[in-house]
N, C-alpha and C. Protein backbone atom coordinates (compact mmCIF):
# COMPACT_ATOMS: atom_id res chain seq x y z
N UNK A 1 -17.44 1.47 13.43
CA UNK A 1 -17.67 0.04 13.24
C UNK A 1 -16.65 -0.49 12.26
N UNK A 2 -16.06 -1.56 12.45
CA UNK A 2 -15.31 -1.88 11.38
C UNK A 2 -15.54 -3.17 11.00
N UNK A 3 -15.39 -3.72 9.65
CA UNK A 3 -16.10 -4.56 8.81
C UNK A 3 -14.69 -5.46 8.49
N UNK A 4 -15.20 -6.71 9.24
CA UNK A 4 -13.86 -7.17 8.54
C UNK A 4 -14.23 -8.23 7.22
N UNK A 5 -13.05 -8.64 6.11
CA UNK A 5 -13.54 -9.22 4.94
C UNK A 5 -14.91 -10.37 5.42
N UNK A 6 -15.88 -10.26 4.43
CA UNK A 6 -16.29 -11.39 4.23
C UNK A 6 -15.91 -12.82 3.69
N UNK A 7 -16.86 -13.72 4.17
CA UNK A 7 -17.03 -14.94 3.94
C UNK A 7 -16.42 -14.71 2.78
N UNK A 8 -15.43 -16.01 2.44
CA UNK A 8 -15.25 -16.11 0.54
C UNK A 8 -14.25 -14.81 0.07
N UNK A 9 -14.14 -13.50 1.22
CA UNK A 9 -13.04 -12.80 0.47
C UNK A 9 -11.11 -12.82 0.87
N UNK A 10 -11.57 -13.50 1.43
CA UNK A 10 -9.73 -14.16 1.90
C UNK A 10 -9.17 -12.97 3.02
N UNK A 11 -8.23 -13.27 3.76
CA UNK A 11 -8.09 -12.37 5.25
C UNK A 11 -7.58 -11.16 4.24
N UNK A 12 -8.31 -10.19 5.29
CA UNK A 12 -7.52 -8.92 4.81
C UNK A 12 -6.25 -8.44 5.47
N UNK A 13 -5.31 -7.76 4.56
CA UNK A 13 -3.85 -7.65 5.17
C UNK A 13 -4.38 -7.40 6.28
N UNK A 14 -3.32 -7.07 7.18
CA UNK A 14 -3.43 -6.95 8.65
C UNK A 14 -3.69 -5.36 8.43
N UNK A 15 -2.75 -4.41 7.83
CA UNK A 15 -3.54 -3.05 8.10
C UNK A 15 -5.08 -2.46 7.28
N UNK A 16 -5.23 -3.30 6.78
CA UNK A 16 -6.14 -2.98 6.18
C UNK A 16 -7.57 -3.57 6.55
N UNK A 17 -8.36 -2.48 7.11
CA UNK A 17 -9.79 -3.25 7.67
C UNK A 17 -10.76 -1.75 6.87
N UNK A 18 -12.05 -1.91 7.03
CA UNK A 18 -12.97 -0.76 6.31
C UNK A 18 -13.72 -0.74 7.41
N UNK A 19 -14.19 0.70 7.40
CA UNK A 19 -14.73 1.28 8.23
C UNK A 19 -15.99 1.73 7.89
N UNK A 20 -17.59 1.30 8.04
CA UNK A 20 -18.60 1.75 7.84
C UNK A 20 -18.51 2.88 7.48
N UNK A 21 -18.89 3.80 6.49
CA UNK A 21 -19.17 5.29 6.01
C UNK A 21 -17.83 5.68 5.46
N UNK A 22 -16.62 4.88 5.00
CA UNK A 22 -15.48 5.39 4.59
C UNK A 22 -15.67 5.75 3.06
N UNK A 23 -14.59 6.47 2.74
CA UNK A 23 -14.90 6.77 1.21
C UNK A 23 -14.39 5.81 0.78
N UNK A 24 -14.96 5.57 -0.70
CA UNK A 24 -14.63 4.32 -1.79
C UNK A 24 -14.66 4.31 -2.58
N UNK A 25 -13.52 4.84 -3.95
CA UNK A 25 -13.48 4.94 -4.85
C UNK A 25 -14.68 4.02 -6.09
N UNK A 26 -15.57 4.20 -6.87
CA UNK A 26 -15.76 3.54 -7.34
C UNK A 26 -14.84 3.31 -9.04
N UNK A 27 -14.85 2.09 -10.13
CA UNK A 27 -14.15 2.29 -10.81
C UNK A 27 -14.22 1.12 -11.76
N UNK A 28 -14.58 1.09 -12.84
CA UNK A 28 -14.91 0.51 -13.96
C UNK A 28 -13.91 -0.54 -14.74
N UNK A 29 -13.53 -1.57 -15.09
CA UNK A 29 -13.02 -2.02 -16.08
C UNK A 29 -13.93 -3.19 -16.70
N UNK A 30 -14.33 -3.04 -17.93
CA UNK A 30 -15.09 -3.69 -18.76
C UNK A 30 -16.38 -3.42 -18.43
N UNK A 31 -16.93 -5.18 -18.01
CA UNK A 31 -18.61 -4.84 -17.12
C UNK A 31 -18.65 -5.12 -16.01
N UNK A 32 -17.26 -5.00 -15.13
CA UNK A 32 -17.33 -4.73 -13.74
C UNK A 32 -16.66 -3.84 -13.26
N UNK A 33 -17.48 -3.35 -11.64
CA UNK A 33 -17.08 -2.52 -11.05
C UNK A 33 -16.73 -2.67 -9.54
N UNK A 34 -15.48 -2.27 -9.45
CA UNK A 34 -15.12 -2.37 -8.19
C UNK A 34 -14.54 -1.33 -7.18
N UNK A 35 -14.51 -1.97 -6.11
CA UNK A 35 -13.84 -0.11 -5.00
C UNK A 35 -12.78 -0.61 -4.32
N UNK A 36 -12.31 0.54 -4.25
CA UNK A 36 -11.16 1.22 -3.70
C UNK A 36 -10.77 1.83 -2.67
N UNK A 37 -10.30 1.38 -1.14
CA UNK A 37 -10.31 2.56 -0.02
C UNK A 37 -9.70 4.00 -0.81
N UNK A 38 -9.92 4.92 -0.10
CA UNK A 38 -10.21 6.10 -1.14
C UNK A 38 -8.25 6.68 -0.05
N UNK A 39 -7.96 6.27 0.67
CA UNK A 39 -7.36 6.35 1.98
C UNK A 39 -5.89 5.69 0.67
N UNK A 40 -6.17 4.80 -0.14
CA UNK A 40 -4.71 4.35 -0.60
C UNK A 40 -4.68 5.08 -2.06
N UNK A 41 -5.52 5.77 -2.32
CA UNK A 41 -6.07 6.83 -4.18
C UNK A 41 -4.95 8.04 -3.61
N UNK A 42 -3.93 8.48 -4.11
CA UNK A 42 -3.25 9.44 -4.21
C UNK A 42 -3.54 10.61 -5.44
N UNK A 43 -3.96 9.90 -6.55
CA UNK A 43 -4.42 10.65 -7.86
C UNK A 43 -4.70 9.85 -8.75
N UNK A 44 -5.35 10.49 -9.75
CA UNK A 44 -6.30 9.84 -10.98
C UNK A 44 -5.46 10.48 -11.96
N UNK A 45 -5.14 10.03 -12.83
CA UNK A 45 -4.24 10.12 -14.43
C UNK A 45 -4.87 9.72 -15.42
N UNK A 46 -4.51 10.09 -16.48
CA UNK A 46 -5.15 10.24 -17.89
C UNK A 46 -3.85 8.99 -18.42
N UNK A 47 -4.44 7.92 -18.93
CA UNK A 47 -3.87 6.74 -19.75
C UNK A 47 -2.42 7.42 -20.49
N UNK A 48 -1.64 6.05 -20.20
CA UNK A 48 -0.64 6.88 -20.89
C UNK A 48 0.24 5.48 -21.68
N UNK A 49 1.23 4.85 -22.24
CA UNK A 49 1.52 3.61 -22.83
C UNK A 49 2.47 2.86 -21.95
N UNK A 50 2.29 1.88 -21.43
CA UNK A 50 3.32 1.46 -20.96
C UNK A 50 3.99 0.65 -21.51
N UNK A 51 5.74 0.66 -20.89
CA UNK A 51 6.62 0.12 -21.55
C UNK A 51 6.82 -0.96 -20.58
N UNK A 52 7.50 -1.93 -21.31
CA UNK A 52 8.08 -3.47 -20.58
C UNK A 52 9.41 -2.88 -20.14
N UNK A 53 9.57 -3.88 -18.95
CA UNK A 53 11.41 -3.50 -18.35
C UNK A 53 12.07 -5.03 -18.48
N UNK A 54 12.95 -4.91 -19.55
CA UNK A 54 13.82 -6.07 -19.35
C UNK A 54 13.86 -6.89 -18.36
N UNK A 55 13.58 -8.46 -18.09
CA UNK A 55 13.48 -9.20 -17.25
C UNK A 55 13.80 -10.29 -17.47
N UNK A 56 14.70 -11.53 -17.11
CA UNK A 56 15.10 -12.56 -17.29
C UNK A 56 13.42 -13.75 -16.38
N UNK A 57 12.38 -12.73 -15.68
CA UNK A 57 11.02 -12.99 -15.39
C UNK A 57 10.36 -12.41 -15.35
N UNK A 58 8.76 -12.65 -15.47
CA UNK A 58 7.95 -11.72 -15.70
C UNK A 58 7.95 -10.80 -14.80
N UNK A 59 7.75 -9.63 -15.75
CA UNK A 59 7.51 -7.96 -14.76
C UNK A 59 6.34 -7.40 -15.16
N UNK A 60 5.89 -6.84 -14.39
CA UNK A 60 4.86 -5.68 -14.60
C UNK A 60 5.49 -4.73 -15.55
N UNK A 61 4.85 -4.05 -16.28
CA UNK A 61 5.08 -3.22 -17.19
C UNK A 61 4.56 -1.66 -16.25
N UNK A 62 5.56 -1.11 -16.87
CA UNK A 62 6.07 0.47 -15.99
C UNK A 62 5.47 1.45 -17.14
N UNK A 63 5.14 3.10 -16.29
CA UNK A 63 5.00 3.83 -16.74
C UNK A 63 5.38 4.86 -16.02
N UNK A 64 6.46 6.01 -16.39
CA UNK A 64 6.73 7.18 -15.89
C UNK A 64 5.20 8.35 -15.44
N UNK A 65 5.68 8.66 -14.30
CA UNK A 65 5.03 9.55 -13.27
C UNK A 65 5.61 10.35 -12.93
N UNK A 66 6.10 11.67 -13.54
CA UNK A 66 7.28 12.41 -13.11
C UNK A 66 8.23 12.13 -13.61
N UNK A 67 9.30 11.64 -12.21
CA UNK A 67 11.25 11.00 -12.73
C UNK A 67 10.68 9.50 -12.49
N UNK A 68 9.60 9.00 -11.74
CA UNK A 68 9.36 7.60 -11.29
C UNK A 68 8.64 6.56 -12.45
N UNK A 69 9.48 5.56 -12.32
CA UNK A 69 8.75 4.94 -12.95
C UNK A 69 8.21 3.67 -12.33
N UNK A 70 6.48 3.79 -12.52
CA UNK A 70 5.69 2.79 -11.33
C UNK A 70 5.06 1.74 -12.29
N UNK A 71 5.07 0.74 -11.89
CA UNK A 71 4.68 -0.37 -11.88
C UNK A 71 3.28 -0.33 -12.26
N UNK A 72 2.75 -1.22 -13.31
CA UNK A 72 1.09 -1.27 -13.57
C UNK A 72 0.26 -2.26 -13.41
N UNK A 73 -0.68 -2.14 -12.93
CA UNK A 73 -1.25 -3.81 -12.30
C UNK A 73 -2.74 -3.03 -13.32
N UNK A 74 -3.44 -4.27 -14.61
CA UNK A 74 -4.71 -3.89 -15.51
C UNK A 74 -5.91 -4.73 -14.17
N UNK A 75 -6.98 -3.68 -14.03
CA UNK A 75 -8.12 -3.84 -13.50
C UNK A 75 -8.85 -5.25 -14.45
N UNK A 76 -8.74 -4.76 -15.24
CA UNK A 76 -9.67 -5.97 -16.20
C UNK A 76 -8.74 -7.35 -15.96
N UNK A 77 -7.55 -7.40 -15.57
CA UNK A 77 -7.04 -8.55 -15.48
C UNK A 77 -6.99 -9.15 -14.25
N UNK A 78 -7.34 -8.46 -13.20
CA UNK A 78 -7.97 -8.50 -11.83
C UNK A 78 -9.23 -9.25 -11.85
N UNK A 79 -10.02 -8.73 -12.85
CA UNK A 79 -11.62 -9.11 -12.80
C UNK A 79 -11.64 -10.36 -13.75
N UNK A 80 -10.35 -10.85 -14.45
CA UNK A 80 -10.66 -12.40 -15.02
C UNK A 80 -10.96 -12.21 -16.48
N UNK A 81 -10.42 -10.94 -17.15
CA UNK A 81 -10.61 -10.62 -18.52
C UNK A 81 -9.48 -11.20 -18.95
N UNK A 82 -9.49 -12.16 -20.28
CA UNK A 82 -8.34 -12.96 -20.97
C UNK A 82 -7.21 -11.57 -21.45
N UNK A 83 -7.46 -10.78 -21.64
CA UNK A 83 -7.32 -9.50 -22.78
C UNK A 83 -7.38 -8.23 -22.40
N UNK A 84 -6.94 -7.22 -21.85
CA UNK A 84 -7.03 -6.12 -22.32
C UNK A 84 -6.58 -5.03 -23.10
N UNK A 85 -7.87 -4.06 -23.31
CA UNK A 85 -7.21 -3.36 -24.46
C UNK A 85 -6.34 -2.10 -23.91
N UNK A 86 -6.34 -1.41 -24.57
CA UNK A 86 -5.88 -0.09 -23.91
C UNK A 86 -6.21 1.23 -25.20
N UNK A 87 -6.75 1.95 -24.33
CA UNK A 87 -7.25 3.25 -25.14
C UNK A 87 -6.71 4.45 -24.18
N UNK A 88 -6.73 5.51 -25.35
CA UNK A 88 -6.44 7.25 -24.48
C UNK A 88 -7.02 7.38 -23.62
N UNK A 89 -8.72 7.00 -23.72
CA UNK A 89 -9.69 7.29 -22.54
C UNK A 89 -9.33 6.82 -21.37
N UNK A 90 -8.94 5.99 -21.23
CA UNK A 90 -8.56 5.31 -19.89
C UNK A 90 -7.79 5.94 -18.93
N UNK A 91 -8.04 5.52 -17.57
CA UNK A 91 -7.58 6.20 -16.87
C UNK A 91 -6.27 5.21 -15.53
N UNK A 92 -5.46 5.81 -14.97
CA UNK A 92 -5.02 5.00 -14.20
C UNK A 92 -4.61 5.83 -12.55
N UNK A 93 -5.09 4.90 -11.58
CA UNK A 93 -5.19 5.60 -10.05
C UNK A 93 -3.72 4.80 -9.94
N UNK A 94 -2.98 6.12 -9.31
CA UNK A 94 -1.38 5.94 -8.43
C UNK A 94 -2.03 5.63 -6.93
N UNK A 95 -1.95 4.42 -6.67
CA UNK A 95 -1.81 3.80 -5.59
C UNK A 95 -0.85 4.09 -4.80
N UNK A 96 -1.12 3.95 -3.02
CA UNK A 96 -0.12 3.83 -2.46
C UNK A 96 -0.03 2.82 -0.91
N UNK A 97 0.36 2.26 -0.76
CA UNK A 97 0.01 1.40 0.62
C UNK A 97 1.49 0.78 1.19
N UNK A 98 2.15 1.23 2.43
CA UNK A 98 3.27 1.02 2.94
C UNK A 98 4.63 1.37 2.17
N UNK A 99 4.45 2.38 1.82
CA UNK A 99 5.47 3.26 1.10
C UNK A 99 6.04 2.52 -0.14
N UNK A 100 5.35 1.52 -0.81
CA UNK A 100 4.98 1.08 -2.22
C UNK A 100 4.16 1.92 -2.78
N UNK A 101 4.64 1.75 -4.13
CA UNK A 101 3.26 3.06 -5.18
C UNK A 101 2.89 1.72 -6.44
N UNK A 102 2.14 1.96 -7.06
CA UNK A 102 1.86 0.95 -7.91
C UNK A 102 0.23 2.01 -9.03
N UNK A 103 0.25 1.64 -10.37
CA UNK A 103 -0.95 2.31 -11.00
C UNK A 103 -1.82 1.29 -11.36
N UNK A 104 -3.01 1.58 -11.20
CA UNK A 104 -3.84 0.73 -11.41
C UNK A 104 -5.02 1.16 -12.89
N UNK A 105 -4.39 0.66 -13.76
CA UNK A 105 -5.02 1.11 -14.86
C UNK A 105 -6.67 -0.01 -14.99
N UNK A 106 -7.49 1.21 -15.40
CA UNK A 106 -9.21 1.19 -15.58
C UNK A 106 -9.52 1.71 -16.44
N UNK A 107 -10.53 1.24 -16.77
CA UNK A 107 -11.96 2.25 -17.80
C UNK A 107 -12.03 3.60 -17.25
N UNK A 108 -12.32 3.87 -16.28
CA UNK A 108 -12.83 4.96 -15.71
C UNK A 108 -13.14 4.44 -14.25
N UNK A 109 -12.76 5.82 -13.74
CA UNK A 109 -13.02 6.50 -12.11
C UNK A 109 -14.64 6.97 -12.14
N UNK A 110 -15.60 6.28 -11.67
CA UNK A 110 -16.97 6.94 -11.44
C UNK A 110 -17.20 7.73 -10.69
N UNK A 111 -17.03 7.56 -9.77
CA UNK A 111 -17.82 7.95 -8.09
C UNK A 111 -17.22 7.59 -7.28
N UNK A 112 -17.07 8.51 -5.95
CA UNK A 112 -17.06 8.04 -4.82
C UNK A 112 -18.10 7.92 -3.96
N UNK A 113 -18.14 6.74 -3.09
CA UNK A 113 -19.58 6.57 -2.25
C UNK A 113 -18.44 5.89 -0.24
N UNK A 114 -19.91 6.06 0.05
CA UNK A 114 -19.58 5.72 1.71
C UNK A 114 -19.20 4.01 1.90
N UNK A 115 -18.32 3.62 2.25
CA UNK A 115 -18.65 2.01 2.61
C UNK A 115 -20.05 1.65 3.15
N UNK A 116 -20.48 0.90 2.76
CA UNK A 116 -21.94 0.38 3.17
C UNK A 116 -21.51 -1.52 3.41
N UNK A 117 -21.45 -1.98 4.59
CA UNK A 117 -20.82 -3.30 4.43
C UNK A 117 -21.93 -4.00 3.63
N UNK A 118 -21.64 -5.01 3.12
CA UNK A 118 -22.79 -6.24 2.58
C UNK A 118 -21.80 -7.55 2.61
N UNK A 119 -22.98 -8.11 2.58
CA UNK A 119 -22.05 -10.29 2.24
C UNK A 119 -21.94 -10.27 0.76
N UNK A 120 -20.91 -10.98 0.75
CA UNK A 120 -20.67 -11.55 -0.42
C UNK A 120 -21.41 -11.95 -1.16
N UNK A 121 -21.91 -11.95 -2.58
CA UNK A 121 -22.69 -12.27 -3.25
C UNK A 121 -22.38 -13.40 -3.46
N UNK A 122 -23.96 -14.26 -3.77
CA UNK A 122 -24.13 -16.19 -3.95
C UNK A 122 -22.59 -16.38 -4.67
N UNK A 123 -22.27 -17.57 -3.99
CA UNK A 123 -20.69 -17.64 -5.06
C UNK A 123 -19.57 -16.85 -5.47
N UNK A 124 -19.26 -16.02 -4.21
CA UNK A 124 -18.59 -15.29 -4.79
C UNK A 124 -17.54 -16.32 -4.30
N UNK A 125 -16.21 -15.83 -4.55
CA UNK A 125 -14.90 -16.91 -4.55
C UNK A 125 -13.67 -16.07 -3.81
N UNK A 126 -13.23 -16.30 -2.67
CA UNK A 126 -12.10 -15.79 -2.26
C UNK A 126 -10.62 -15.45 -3.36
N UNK A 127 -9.85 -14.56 -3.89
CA UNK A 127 -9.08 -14.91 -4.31
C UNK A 127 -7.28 -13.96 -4.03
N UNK A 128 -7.79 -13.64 -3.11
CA UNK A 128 -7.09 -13.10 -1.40
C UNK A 128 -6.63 -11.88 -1.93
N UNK A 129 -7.73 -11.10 -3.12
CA UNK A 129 -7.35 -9.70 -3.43
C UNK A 129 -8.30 -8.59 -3.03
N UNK A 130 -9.97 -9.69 -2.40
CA UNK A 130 -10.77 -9.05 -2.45
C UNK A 130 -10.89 -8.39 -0.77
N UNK A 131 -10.77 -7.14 -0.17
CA UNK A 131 -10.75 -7.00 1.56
C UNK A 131 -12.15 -7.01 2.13
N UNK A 132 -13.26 -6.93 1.28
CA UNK A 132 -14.52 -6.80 1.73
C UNK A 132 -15.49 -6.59 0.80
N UNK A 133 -16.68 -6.24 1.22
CA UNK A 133 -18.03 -6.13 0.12
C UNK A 133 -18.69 -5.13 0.51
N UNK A 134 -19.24 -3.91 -0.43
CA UNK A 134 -20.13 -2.76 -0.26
C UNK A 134 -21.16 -2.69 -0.67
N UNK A 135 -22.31 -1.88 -0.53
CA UNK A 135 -23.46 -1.73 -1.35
C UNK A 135 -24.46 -3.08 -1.53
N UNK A 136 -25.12 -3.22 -0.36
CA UNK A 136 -25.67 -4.12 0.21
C UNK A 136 -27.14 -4.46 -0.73
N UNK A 137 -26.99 -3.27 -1.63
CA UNK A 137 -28.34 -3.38 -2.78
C UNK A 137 -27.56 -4.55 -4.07
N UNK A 138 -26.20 -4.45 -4.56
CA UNK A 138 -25.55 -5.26 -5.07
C UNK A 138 -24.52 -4.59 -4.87
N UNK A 139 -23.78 -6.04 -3.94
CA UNK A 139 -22.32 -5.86 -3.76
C UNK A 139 -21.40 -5.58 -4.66
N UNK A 140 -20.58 -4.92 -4.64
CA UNK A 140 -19.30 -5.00 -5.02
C UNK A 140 -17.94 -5.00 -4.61
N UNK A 141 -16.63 -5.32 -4.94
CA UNK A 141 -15.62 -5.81 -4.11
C UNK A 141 -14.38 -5.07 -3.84
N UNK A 142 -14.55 -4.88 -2.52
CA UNK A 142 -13.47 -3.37 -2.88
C UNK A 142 -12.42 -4.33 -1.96
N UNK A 143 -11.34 -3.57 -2.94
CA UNK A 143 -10.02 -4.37 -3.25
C UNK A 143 -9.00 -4.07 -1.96
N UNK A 144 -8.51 -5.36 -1.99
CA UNK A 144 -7.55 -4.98 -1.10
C UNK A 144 -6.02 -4.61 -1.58
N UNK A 145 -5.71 -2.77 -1.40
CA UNK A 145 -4.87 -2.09 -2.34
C UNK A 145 -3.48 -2.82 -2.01
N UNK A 146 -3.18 -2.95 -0.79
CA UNK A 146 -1.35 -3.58 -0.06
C UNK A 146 -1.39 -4.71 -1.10
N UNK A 147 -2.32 -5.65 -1.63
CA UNK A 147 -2.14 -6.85 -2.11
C UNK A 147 -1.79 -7.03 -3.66
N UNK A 148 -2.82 -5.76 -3.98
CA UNK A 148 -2.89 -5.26 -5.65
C UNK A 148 -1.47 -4.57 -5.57
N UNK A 149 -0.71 -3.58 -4.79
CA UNK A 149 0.16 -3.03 -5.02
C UNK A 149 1.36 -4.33 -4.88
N UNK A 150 1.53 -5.45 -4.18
CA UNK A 150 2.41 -6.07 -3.95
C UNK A 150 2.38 -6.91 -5.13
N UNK A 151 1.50 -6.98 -6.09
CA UNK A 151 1.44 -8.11 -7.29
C UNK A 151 2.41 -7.43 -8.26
N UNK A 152 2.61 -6.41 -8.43
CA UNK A 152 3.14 -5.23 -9.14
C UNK A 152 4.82 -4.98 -8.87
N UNK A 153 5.24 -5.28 -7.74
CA UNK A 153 6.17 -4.77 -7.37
C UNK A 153 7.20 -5.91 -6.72
C-alpha cells in the first residue's frame, strides 16, 4: 500500500512515497519527535563540532566524515526552535538521497518502528519538508529526506 503525503504536508518529491509497514527511524530534537525513511539512514554518529565554510552566502556548516566533508542541516531548526544548542551527547544521522549525503544533527536516535499511515494532526501546516504522517495514536512527521538533504547542499 502506499501512502501518499497528507493533507497540509506539501507534495512529496516524486521518488519519495512510504509504504505501510516500512521502517522509520524515530528521532528527537528538543520536545519533538520526528521520522525518518529508514531506506535514506546510512549511519548514526556521535556529535562532533561543526565548522563554517567561507561564503560570500549563507552555507550550511560542514563536518568531516572520513576525507568528506558533509553538510549539516539542525533538527531543532526544522521543528521551529529559534536556537540550538549543541552538546557531546548528540547525535547526527548521514543521510543519503540521489547521490547527495547531508547530516542531520538531533538529540537522539530512539527507535525504529513500522510506518503506520495517519492524517495530519488538527492544524498541522504544510511546509514542503514534511512527506507524510505515522502513528495514527499521535502522529508524527516523517520527513521528507531529498528535501532536508537539498536545504544543505
Amino acid at each position: 500500500m502506499r501512502h501518499e503525503a497528507g493533507t497540509g504536508a506539501g507534495a512529496p518529491t516524486a521518488e519519495d512515497t512510504l509504504r505501510a509497514g516500512e521502517d522509520l527511524v524515530v528521532v528527537r530534537s528538543g520536545g519533538w519527535r520526528m521520522l525518518l525513511p529508514m531506506r535514506h539512514v546510512e549511519r548514526v554518529l556521535q556529535a562532533a563540532m561543526p565548522a563554517a565554510r567561507p561564503s560570500a552566502s549563507p552555507a550550511s556548516p560542514v563536518v568531516a566524515v572520513g576525507e568528506e566533508l558533509l553538510p549539516v542541516v539542525f533538527a531543532g531548526a526544522l521543528a521551529g526552535e529559534a536556537e540550538v544548542g549543541l552538546e557531546a551527547a548528540q547525535q547526527m544521522i548521514l543521510l543519503a538521497s540521489g547521490g547527495a549525503r547531508a547530516l542531520l544533527w538531533v538529540d537522539a536516535v530512539e527507535d525504529v518502528v513500522p510506518h503506520a499511515p495517519a492524517a495530519p494532526p488538527h492544524g498541522a501546516r504544510g511546509d514542503g519538508l514534511v512527506l507524510g504522517w505515522s502513528c495514527p495514536e499521535r502522529p508524527l512527521a516523517v520527513l521528507d529526506v531529498p528535501r532536508v538533504v537539498a536545504l544543505a547542499t
